[in-house]
PDB file of N, CA and C in Angstrom:
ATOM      1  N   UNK A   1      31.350 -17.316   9.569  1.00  0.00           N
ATOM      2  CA  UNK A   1      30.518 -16.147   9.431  1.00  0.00           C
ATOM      3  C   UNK A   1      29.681 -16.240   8.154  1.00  0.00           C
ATOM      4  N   UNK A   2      30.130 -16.939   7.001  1.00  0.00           N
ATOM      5  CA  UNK A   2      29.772 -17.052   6.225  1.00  0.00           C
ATOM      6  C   UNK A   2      28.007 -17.746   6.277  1.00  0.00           C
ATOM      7  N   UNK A   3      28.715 -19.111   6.806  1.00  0.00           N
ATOM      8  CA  UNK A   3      27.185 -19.886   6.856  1.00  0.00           C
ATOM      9  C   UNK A   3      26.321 -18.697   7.962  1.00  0.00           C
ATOM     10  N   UNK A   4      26.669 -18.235   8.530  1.00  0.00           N
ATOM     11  CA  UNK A   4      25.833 -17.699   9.726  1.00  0.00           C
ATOM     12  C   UNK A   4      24.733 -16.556   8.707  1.00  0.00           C
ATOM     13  N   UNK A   5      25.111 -15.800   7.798  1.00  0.00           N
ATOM     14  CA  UNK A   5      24.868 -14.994   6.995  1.00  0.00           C
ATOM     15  C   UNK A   5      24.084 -15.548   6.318  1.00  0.00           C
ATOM     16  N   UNK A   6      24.315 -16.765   5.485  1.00  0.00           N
ATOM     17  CA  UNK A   6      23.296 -17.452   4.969  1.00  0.00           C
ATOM     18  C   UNK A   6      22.392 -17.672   5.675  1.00  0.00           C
ATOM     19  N   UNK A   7      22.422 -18.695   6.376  1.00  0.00           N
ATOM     20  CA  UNK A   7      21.362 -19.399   7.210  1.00  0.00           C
ATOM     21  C   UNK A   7      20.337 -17.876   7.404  1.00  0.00           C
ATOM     22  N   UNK A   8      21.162 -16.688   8.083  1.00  0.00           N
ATOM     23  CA  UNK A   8      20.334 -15.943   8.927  1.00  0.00           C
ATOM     24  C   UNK A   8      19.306 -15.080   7.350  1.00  0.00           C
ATOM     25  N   UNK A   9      20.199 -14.622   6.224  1.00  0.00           N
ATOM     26  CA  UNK A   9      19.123 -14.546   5.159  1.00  0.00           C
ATOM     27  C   UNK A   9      18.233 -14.884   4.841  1.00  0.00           C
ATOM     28  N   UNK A  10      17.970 -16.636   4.538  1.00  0.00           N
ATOM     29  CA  UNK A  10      17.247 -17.095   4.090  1.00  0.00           C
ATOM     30  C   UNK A  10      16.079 -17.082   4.999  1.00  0.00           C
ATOM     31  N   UNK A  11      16.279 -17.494   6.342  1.00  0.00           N
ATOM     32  CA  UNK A  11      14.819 -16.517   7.122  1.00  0.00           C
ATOM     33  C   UNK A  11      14.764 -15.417   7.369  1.00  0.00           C
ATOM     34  N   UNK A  12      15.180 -14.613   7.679  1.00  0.00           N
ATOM     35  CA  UNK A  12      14.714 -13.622   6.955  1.00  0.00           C
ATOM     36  C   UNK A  12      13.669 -12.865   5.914  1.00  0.00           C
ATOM     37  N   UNK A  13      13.969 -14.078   4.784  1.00  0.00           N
ATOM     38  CA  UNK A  13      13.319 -13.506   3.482  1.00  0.00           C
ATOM     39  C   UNK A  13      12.386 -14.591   3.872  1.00  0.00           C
ATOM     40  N   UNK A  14      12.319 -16.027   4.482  1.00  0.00           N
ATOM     41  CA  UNK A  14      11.297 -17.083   4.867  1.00  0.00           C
ATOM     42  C   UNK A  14       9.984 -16.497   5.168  1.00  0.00           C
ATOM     43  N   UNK A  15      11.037 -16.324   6.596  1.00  0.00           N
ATOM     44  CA  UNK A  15       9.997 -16.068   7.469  1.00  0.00           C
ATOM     45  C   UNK A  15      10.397 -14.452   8.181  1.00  0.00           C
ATOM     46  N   UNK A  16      10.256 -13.336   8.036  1.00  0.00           N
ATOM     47  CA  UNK A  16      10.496 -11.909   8.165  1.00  0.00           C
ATOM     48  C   UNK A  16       9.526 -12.117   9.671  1.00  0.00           C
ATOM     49  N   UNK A  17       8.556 -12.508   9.952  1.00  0.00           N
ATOM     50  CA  UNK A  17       8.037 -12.167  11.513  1.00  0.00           C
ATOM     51  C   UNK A  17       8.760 -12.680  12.668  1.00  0.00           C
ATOM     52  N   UNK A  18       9.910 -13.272  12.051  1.00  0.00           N
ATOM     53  CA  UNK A  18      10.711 -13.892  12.922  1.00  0.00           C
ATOM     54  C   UNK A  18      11.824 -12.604  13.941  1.00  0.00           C
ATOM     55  N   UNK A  19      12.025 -11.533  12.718  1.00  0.00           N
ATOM     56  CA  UNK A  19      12.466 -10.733  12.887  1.00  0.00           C
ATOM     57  C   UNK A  19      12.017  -8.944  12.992  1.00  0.00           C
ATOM     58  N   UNK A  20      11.092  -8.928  12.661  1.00  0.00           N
ATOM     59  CA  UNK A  20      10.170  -7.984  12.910  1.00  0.00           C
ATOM     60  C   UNK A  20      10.144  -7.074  14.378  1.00  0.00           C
ATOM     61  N   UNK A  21      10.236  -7.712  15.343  1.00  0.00           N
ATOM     62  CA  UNK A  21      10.268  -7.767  16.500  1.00  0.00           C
ATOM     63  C   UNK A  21      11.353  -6.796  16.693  1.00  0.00           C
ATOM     64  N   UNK A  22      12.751  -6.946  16.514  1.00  0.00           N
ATOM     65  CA  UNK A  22      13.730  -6.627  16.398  1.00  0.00           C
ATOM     66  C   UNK A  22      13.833  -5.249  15.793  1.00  0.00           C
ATOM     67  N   UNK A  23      13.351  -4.542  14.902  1.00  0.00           N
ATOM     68  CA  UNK A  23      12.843  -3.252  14.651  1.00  0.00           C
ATOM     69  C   UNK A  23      12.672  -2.440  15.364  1.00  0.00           C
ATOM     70  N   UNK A  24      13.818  -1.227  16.050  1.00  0.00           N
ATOM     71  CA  UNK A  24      12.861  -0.497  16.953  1.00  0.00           C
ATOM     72  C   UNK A  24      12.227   0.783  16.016  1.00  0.00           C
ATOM     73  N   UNK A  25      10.781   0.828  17.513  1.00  0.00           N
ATOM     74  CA  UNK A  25       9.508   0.819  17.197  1.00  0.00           C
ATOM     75  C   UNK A  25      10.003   2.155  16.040  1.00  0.00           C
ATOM     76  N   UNK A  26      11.302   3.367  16.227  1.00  0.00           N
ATOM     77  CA  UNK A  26      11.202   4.542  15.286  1.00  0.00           C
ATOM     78  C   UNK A  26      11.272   4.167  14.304  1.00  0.00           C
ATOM     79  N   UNK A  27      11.511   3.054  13.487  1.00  0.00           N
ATOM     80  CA  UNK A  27      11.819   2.694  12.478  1.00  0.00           C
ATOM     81  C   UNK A  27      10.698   2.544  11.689  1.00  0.00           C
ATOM     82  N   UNK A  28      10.589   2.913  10.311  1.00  0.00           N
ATOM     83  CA  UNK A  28       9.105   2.736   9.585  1.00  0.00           C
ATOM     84  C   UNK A  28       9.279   1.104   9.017  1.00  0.00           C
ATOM     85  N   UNK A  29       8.510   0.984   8.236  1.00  0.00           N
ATOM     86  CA  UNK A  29       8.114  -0.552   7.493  1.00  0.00           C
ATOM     87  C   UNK A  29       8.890  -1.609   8.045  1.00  0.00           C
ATOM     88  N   UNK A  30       8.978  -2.181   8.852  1.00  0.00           N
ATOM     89  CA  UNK A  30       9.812  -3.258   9.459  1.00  0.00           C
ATOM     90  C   UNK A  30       9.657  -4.180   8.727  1.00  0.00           C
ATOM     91  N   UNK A  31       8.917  -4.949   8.179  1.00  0.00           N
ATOM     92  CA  UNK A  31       9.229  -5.786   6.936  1.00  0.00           C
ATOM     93  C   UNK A  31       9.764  -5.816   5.756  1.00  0.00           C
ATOM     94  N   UNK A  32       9.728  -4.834   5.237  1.00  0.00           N
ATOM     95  CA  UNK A  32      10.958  -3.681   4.378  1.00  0.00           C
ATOM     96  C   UNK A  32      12.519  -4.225   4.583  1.00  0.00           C
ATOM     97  N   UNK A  33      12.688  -3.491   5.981  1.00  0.00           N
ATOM     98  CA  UNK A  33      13.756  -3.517   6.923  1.00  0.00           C
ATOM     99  C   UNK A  33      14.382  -5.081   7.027  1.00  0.00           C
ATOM    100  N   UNK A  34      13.252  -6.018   7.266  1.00  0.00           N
ATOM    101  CA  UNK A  34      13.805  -7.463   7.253  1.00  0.00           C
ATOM    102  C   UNK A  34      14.104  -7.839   6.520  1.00  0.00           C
ATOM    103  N   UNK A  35      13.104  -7.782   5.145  1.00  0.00           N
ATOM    104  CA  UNK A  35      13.499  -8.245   3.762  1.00  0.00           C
ATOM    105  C   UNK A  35      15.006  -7.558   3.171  1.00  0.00           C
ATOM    106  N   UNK A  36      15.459  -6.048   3.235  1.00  0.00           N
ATOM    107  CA  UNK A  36      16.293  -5.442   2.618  1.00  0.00           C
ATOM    108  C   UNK A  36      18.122  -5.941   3.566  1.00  0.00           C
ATOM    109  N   UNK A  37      17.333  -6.690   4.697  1.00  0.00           N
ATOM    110  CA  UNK A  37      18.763  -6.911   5.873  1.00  0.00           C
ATOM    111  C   UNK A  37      19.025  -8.550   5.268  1.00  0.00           C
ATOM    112  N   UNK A  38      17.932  -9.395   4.962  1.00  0.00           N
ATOM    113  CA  UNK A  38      18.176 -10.548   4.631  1.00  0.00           C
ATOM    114  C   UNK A  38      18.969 -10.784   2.900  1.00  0.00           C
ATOM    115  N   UNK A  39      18.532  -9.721   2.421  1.00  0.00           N
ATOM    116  CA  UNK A  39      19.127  -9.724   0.807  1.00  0.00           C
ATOM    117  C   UNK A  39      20.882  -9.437   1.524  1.00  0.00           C
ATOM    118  N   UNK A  40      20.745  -8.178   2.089  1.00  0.00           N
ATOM    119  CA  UNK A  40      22.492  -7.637   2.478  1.00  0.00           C
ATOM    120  C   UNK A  40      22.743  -8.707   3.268  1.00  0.00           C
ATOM    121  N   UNK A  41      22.272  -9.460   3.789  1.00  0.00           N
ATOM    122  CA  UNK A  41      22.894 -10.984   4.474  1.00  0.00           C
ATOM    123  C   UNK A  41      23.793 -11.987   3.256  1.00  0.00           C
ATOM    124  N   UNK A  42      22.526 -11.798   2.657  1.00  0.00           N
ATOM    125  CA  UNK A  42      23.049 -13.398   1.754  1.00  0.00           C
ATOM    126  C   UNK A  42      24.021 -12.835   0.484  1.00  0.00           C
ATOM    127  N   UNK A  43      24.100 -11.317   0.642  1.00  0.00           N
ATOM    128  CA  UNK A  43      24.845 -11.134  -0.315  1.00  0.00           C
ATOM    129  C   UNK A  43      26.524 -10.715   0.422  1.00  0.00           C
ATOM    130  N   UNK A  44      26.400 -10.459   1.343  1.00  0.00           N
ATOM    131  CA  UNK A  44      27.581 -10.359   2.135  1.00  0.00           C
ATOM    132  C   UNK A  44      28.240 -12.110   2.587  1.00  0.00           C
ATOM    133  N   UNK A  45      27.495 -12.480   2.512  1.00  0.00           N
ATOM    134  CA  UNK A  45      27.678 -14.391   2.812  1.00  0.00           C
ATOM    135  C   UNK A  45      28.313 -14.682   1.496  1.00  0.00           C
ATOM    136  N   UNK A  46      27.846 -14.202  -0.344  1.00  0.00           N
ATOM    137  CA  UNK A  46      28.086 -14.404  -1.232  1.00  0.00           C
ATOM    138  C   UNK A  46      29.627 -14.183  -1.422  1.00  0.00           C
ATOM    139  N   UNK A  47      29.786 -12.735  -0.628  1.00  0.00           N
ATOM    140  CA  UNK A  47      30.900 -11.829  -0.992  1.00  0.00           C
ATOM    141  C   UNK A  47      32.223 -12.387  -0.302  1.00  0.00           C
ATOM    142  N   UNK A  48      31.598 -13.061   0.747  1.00  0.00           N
ATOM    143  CA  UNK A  48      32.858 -13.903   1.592  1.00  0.00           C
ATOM    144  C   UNK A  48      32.952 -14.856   1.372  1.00  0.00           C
ATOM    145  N   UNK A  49      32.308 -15.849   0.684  1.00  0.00           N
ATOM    146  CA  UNK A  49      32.467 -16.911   0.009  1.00  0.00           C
ATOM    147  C   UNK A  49      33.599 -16.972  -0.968  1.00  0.00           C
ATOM    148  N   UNK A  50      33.723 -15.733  -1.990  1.00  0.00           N
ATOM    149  CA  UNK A  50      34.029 -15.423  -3.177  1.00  0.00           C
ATOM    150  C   UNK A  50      35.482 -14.854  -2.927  1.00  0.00           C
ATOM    151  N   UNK A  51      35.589 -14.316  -1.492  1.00  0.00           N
ATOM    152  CA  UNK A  51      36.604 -13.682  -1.112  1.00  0.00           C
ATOM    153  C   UNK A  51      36.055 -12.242  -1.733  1.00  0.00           C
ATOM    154  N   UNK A  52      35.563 -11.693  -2.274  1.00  0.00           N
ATOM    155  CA  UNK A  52      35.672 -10.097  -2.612  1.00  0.00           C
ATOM    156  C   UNK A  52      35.825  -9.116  -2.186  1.00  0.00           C
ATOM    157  N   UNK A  53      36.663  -8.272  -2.524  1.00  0.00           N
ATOM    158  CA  UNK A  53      37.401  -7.480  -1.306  1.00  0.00           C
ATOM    159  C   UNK A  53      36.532  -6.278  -0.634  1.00  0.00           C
ATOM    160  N   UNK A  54      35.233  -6.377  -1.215  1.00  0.00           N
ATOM    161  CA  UNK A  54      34.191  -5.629  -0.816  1.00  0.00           C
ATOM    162  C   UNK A  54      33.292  -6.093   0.279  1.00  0.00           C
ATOM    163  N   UNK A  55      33.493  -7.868   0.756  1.00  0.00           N
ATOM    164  CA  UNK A  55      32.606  -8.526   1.317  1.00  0.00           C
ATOM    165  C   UNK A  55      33.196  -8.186   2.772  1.00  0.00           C
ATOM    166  N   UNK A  56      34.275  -8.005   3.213  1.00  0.00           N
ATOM    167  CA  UNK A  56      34.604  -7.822   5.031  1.00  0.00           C
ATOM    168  C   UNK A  56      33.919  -6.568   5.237  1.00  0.00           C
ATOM    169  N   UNK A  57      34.189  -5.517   4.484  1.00  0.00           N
ATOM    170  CA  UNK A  57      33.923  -4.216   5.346  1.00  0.00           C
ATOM    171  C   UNK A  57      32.483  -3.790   4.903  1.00  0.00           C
ATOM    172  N   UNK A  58      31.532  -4.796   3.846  1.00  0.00           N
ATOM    173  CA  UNK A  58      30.102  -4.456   4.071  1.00  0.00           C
ATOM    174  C   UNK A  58      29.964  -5.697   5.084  1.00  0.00           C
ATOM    175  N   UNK A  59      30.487  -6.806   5.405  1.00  0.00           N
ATOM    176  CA  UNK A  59      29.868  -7.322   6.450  1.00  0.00           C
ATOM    177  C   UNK A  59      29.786  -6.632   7.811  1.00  0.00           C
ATOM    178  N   UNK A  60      30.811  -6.396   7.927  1.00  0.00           N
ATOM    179  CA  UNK A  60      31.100  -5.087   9.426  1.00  0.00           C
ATOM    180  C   UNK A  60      30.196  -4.073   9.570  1.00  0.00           C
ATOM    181  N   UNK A  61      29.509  -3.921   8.283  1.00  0.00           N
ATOM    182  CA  UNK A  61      28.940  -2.479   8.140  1.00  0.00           C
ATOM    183  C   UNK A  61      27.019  -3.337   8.649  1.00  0.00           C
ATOM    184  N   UNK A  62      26.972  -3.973   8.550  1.00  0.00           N
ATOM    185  CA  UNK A  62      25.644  -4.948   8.383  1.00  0.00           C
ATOM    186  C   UNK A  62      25.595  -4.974   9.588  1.00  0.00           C
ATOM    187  N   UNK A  63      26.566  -5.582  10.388  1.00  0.00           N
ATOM    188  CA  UNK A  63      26.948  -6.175  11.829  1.00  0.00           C
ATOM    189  C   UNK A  63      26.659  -4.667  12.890  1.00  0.00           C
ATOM    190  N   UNK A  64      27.329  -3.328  11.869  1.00  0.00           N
ATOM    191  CA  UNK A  64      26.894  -2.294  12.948  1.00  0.00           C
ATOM    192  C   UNK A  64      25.442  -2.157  12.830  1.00  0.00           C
ATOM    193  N   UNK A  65      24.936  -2.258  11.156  1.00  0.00           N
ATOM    194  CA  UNK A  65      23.739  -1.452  11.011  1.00  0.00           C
ATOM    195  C   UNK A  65      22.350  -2.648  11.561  1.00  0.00           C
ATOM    196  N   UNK A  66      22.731  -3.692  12.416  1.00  0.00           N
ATOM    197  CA  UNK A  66      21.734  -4.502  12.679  1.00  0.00           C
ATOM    198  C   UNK A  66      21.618  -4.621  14.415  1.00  0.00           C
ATOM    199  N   UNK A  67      23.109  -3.929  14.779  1.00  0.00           N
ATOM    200  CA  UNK A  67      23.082  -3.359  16.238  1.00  0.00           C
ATOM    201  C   UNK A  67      22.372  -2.873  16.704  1.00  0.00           C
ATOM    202  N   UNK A  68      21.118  -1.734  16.636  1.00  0.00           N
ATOM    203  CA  UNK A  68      20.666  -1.563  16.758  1.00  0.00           C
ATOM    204  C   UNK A  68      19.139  -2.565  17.209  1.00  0.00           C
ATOM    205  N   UNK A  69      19.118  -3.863  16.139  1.00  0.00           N
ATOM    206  CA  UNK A  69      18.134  -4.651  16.331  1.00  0.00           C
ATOM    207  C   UNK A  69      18.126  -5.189  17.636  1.00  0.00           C
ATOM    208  N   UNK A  70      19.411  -5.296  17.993  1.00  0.00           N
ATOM    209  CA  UNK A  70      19.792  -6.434  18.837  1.00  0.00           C
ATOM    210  C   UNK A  70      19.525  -6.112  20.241  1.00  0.00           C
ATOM    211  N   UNK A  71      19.905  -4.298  20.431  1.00  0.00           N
ATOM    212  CA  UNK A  71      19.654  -3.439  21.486  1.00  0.00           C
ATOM    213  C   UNK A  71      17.951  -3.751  21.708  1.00  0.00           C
ATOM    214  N   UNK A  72      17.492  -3.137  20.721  1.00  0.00           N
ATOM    215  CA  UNK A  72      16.320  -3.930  21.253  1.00  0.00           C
ATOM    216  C   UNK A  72      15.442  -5.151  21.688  1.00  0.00           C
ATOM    217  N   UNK A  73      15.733  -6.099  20.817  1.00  0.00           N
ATOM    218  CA  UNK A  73      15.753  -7.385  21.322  1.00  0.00           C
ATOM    219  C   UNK A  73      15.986  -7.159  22.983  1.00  0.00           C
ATOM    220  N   UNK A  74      17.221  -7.169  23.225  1.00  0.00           N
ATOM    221  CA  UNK A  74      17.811  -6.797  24.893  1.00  0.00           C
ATOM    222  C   UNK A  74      16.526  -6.381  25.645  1.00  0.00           C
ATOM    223  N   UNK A  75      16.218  -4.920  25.207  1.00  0.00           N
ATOM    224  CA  UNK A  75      15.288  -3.457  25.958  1.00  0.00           C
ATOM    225  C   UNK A  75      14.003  -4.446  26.053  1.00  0.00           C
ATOM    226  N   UNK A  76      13.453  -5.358  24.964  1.00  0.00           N
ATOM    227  CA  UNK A  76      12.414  -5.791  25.204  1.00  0.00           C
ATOM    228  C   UNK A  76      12.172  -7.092  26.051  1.00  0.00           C
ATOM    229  N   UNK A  77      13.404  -7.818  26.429  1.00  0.00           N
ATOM    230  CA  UNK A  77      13.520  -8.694  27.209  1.00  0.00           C
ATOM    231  C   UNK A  77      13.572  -8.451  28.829  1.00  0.00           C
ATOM    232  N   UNK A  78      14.041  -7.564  28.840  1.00  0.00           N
ATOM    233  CA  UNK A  78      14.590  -6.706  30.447  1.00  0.00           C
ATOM    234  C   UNK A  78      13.153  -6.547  30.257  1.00  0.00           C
ATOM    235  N   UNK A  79      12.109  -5.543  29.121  1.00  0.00           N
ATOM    236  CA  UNK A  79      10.889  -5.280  30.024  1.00  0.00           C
ATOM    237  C   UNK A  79       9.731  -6.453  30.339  1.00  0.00           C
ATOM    238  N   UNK A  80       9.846  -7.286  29.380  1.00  0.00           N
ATOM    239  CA  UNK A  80       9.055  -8.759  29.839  1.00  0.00           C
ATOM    240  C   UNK A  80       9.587  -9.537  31.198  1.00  0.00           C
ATOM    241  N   UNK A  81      10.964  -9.117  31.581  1.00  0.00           N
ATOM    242  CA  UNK A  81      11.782  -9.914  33.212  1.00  0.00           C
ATOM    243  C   UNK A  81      10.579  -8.698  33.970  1.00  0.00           C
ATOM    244  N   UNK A  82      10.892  -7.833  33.799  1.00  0.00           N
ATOM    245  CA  UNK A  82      10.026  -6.643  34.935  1.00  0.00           C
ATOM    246  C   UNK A  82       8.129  -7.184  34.915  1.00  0.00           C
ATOM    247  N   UNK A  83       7.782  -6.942  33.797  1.00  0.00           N
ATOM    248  CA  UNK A  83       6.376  -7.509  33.626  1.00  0.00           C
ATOM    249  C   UNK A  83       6.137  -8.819  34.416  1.00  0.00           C
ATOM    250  N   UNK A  84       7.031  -9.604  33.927  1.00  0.00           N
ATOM    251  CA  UNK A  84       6.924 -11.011  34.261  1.00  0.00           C
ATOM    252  C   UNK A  84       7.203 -11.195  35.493  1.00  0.00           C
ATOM    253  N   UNK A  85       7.403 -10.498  36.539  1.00  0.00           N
ATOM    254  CA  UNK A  85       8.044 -10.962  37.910  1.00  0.00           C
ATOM    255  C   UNK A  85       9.302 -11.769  37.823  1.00  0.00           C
ATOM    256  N   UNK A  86      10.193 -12.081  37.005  1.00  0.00           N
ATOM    257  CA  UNK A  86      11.522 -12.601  36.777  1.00  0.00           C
ATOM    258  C   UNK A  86      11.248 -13.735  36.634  1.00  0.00           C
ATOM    259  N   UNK A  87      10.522 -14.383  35.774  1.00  0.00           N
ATOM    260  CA  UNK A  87      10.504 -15.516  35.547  1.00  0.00           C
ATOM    261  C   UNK A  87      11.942 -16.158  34.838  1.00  0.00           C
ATOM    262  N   UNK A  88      12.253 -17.193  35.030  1.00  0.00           N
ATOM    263  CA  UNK A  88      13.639 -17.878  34.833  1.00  0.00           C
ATOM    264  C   UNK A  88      13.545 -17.540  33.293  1.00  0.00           C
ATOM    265  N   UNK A  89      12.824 -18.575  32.226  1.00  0.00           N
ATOM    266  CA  UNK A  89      12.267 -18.183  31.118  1.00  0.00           C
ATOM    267  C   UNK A  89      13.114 -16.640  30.648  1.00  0.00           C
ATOM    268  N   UNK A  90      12.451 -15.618  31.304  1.00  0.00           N
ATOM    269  CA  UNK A  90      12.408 -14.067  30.774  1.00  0.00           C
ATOM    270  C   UNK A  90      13.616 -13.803  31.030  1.00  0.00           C
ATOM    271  N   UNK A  91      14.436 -14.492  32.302  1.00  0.00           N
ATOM    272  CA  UNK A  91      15.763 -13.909  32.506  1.00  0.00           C
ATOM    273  C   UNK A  91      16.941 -14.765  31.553  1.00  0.00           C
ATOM    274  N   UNK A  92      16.667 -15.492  31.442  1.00  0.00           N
ATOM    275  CA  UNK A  92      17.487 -16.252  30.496  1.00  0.00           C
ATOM    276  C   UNK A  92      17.594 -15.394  29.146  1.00  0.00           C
ATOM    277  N   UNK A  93      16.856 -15.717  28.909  1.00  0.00           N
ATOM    278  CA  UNK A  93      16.088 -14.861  27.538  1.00  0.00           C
ATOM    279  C   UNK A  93      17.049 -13.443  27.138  1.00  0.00           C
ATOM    280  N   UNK A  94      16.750 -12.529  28.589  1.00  0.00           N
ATOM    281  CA  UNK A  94      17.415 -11.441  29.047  1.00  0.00           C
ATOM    282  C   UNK A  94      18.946 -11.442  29.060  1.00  0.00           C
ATOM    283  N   UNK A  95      19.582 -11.956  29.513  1.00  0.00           N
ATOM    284  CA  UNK A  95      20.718 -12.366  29.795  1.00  0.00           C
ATOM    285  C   UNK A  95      21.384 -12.918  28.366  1.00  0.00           C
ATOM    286  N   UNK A  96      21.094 -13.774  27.457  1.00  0.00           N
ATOM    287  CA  UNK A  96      21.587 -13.916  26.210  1.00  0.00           C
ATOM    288  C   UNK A  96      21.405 -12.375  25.241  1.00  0.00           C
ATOM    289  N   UNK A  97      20.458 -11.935  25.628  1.00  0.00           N
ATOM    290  CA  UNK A  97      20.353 -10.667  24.651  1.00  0.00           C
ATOM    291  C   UNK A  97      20.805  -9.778  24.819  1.00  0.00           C
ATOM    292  N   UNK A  98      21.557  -9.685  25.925  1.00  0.00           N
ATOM    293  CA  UNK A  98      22.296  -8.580  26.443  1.00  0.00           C
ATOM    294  C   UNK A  98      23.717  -9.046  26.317  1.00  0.00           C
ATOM    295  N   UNK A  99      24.094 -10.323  26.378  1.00  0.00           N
ATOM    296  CA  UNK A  99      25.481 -10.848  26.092  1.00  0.00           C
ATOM    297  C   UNK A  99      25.857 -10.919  24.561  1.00  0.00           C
ATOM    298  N   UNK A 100      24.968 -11.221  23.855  1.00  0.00           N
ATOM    299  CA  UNK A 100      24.707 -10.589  22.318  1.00  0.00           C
ATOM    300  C   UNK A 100      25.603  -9.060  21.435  1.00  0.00           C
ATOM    301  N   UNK A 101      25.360  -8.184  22.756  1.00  0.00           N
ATOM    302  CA  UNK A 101      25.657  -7.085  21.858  1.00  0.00           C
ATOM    303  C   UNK A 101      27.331  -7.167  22.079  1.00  0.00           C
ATOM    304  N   UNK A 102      27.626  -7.189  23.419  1.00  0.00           N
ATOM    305  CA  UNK A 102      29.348  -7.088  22.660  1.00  0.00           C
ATOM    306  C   UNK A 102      29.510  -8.176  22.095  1.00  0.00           C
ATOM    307  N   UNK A 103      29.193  -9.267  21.893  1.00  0.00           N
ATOM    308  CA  UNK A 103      29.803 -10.187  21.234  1.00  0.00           C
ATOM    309  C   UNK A 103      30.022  -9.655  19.687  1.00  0.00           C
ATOM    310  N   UNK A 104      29.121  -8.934  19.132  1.00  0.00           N
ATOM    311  CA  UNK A 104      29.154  -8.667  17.379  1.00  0.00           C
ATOM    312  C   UNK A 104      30.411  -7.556  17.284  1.00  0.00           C
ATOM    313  N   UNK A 105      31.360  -6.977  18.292  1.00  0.00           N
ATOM    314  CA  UNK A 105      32.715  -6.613  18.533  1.00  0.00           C
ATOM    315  C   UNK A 105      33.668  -7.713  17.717  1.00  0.00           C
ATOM    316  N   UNK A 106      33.773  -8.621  18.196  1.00  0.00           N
ATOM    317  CA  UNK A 106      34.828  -9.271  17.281  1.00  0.00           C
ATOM    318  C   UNK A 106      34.306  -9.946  16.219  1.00  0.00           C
ATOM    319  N   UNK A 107      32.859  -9.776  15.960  1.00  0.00           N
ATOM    320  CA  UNK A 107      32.266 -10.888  14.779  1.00  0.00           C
ATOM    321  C   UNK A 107      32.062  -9.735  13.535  1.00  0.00           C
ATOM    322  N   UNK A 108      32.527  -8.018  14.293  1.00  0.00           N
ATOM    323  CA  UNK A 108      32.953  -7.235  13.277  1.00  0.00           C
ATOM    324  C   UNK A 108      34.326  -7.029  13.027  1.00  0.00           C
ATOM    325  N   UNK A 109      35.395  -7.179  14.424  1.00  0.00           N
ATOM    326  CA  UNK A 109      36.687  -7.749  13.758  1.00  0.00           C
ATOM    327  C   UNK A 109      36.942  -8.496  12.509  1.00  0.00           C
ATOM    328  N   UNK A 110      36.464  -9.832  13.196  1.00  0.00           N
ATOM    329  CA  UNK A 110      36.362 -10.915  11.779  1.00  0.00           C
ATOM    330  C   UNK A 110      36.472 -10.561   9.962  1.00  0.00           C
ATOM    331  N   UNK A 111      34.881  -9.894  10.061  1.00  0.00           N
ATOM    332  CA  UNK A 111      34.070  -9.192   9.024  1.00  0.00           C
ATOM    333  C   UNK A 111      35.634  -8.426   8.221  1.00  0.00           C
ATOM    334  N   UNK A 112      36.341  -7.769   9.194  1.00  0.00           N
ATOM    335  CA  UNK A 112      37.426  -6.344   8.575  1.00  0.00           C
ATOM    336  C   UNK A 112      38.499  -7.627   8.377  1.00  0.00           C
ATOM    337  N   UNK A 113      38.657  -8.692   8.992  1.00  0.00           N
ATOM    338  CA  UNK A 113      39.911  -9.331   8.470  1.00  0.00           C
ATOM    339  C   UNK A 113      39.720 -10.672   8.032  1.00  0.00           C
ATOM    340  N   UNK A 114      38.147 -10.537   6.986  1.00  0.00           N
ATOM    341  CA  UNK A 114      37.805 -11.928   5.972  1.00  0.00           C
ATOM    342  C   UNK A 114      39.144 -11.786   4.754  1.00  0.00           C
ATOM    343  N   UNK A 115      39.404 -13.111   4.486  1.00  0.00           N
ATOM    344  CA  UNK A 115      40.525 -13.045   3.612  1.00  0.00           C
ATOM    345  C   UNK A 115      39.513 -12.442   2.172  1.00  0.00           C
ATOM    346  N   UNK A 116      40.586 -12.147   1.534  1.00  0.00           N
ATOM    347  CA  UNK A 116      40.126 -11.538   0.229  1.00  0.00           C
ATOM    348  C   UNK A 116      41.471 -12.187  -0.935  1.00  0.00           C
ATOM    349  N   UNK A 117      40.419 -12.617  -2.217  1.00  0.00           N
ATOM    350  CA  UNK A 117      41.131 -12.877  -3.289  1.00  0.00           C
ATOM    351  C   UNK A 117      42.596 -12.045  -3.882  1.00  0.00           C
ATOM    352  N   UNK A 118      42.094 -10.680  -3.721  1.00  0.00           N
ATOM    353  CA  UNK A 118      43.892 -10.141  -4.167  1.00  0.00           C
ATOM    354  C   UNK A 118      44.418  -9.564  -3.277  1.00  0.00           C
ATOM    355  N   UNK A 119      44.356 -10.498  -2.021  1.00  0.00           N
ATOM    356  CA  UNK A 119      45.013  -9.701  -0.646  1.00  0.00           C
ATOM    357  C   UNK A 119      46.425 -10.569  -0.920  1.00  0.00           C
TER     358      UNK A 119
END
């Protein structure tokens, strides 16, 4: 989880249009939003590195507060399969982004039972 946090920070802060997308639309400044999710990435990556007993339950907390991205990701894939006449492409596409959201269920388990230094 650790590297995943990294890796996913550093673009983030790279390249933010990567993730932009992912913003739903109620949300104001979406580049804001990318930049301020990629800092709480790499610093939650820091925190589990370090073991700090603060780093599981803000990772969990990241993992809920980026749920939202992911829902959309999904919403916008289902409407490009409809647009698109179901192109294989769009359903694929569709189908990972929708298998996506429960998966971050146990990758917030995880997050609540990262070891910690004075555990």
């Amino acid at each position: 989880m650790t590297a995943a946090f990294l890796v996913s920070g550093v673009v983030h802060l790279v390249r933010p249009s990567v993730f932009e997308p992912l913003i739903p639309p109620a949300l104001p400044r979406p580049r804001e939003i990318v930049y301020a999710s990629g800092v709480a990435e790499l610093a939650c990556a820091a925190g589990l590195l370090a073991k700090a007993r603060w780093a599981g339950p803000a990772s969990a907390a990241l993992l809920v507060g980026v749920w939202p991205g992911n829902l959309q990701t999904a919403l916008d894939a289902t409407t490009r399969v409809r647009e698109g006449g179901g192109q294989p492409r769009h359903v694929a596409t569709a189908v990972l982004a929708w298998a996506r959201i429960p998966l971050q269920i146990p990758m917030i388990r995880a997050a609540l039972a990262a070891p910690r230094a004075d555990a």
